[in-house]
Protein backbone atom coordinates (compact mmCIF):
# COMPACT_ATOMS: atom_id res chain seq x y z
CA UNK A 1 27.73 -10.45 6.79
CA UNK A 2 29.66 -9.37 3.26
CA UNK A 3 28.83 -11.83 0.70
CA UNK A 4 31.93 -10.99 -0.80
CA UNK A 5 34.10 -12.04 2.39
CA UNK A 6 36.47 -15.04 0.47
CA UNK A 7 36.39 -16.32 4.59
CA UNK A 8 32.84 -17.41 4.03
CA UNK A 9 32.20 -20.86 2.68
CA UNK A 10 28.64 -21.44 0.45
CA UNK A 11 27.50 -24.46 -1.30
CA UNK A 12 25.63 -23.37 -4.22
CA UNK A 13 23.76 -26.29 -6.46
CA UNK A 14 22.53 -25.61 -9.52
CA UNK A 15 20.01 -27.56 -12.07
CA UNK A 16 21.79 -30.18 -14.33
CA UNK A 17 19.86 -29.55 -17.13
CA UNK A 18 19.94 -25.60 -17.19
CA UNK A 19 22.84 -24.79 -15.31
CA UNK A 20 19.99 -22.33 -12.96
CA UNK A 21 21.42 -21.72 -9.80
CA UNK A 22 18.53 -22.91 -7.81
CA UNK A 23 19.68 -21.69 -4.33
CA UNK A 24 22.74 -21.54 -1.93
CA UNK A 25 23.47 -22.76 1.50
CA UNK A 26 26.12 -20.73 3.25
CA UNK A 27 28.30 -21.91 6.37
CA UNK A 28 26.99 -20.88 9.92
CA UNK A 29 23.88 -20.32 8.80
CA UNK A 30 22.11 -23.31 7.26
CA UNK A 31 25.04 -26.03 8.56
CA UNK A 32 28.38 -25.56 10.30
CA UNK A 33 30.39 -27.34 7.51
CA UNK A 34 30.70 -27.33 4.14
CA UNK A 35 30.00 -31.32 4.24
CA UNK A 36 26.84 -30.57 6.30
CA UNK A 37 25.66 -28.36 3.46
CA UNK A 38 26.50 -30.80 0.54
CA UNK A 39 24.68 -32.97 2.37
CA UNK A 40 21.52 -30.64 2.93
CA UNK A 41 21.98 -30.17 -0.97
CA UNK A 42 21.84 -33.77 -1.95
CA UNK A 43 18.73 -33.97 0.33
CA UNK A 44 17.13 -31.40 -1.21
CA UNK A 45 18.36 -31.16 -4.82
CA UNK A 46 18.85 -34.81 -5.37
CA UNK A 47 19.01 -34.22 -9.29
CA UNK A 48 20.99 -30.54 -8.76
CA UNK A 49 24.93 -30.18 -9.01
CA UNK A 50 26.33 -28.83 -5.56
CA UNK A 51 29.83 -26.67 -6.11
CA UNK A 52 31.99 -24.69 -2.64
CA UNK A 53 32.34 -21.52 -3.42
CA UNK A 54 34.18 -18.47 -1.28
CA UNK A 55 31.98 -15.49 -1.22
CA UNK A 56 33.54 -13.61 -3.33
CA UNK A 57 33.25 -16.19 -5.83
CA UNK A 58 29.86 -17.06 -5.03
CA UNK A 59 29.08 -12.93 -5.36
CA UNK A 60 30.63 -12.83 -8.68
CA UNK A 61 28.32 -15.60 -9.67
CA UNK A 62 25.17 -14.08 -8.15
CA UNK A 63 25.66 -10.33 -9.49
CA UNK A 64 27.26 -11.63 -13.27
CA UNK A 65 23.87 -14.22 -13.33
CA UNK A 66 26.30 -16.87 -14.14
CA UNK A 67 25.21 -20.44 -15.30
CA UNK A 68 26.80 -23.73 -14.64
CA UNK A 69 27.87 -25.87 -17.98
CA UNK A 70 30.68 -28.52 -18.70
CA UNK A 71 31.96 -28.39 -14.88
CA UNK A 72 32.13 -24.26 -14.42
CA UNK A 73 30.13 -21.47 -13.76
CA UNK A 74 30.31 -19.54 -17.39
CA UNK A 75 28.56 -16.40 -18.99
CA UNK A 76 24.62 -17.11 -19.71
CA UNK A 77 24.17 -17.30 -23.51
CA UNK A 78 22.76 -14.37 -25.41
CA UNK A 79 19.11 -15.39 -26.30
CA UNK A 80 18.43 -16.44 -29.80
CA UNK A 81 16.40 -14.40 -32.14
CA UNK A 82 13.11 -16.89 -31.03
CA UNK A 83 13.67 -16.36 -27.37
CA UNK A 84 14.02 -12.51 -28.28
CA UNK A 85 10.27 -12.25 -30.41
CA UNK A 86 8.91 -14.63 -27.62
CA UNK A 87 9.82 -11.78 -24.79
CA UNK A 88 8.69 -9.48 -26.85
CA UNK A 89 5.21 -10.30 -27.95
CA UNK A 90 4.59 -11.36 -24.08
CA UNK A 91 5.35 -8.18 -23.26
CA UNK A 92 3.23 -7.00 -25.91
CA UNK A 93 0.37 -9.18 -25.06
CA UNK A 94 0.41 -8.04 -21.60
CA UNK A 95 0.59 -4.32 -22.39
CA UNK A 96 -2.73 -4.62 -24.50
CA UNK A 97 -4.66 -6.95 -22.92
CA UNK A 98 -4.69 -4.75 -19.87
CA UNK A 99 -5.50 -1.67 -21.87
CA UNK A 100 -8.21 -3.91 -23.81
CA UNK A 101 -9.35 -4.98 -20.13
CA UNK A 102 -9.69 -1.36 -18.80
CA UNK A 103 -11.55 -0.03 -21.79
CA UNK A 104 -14.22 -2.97 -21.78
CA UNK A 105 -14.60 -2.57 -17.59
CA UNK A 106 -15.51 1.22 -18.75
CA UNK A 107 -17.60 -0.13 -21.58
CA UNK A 108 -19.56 -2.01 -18.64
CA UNK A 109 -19.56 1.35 -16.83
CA UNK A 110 -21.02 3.16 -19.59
CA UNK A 111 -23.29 0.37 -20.81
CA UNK A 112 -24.82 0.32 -16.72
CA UNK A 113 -25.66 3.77 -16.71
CA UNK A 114 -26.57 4.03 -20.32
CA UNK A 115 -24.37 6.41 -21.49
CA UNK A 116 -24.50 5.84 -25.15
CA UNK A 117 -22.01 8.38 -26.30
CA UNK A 118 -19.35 7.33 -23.88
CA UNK A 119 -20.08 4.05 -24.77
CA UNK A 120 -20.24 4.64 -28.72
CA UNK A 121 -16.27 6.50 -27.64
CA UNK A 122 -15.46 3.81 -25.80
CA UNK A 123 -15.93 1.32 -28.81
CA UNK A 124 -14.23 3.23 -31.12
CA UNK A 125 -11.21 3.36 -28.31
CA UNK A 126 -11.34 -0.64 -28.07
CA UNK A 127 -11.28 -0.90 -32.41
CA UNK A 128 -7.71 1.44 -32.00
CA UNK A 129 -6.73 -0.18 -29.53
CA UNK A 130 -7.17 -3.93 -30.76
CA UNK A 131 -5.87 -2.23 -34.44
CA UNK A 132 -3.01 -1.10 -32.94
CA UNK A 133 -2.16 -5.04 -31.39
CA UNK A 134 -2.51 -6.62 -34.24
CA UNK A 135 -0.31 -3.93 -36.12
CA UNK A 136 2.14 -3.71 -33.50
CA UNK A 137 2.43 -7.83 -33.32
CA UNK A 138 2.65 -8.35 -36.80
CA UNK A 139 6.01 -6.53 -36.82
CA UNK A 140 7.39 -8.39 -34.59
C-alpha cells in the first residue's frame, strides 16, 4: 500500500485544542467507508476534529508534521524562545544526571572495595562534573 496513492481515502482527527494529529483511520483497513471511519472517529475521539484526506494529502501532512488550526492543516509554529531554553536544559538535565549517576554507582564500587584513591578520583570527577552543570545551565 503507497500512502501517497490519492485513490486511498483516510480519516485523520486531530486534537481541538492543539491541532495534534492524534491518529488516522484509512479505508479497507479499519472500515470500508469513509462514513464508517468518521464514525469510528467520533467513537473514539469524541472531543477530536475528524477531516478525509487522499493519501497523498494525508502523506504531505504526516512527513511536513502539519497541525490543524482555523479549519486547515497549516505549518507547526516555530517554538518560542521559552519552549527553546525548556528543550534545552531537559536535554541538559538528562545528559548530566546520567553522567552524575554513573560516577556515584562507581563511587559505590570504589567505596565497597575500599579503594580510597579511586574513590578520592572519583569525587573530584563528580565536583567537575556537577561544576560543569551548573556552568553549562546558567548559560542557558
Amino acid at each position: 500500500m503507497d500512502s501517497t496513492d490519492t485513490s486511498l481515502q483516510y480519516v485523520s482527527v486531530y486534537n481541538a485544542d492543539t491541532g495534534e494529529r492524534e491518529t488516522s483511520y484509512v479505508c479497507g483497513i479499519h472500515g470500508e467507508t469513509v462514513d464508517e471511519l468518521k464514525a469510528l472517529a467520533a467513537k473514539n475521539y469524541p472531543d477530536g476534529i475528524a477531516i478525509e484526506q487522499d493519501g497523498a494529502a494525508w502523506n504531505e501532512a504526516v512527513q511536513n508534521d502539519l497541525i490543524y488550526k482555523t479549519g486547515q492543516l497549516v505549518e507547526r509554529p516555530a517554538p518560542t524562545e521559552d519552549e527553546v531554553r525548556e528543550q534545552k536544559l531537559a536535554a541538559l538535565d538528562s545528559e548530566y544526571s546520567q553522567k552524575i549517576s554513573n560516577v556515584e554507582t562507581e563511587m559505590a564500587k570504589a567505596n565497597a572495595i575500599g579503594d580510597t584513591e579511586y574513590l578520592d578520583d572519583l569525587k573530584a570527577e563528580r565536583e567537575t562534573l556537577v561544576s560543569e552543570y551548573t556552568t553549562k545551565r546558567g548559560e542557558i
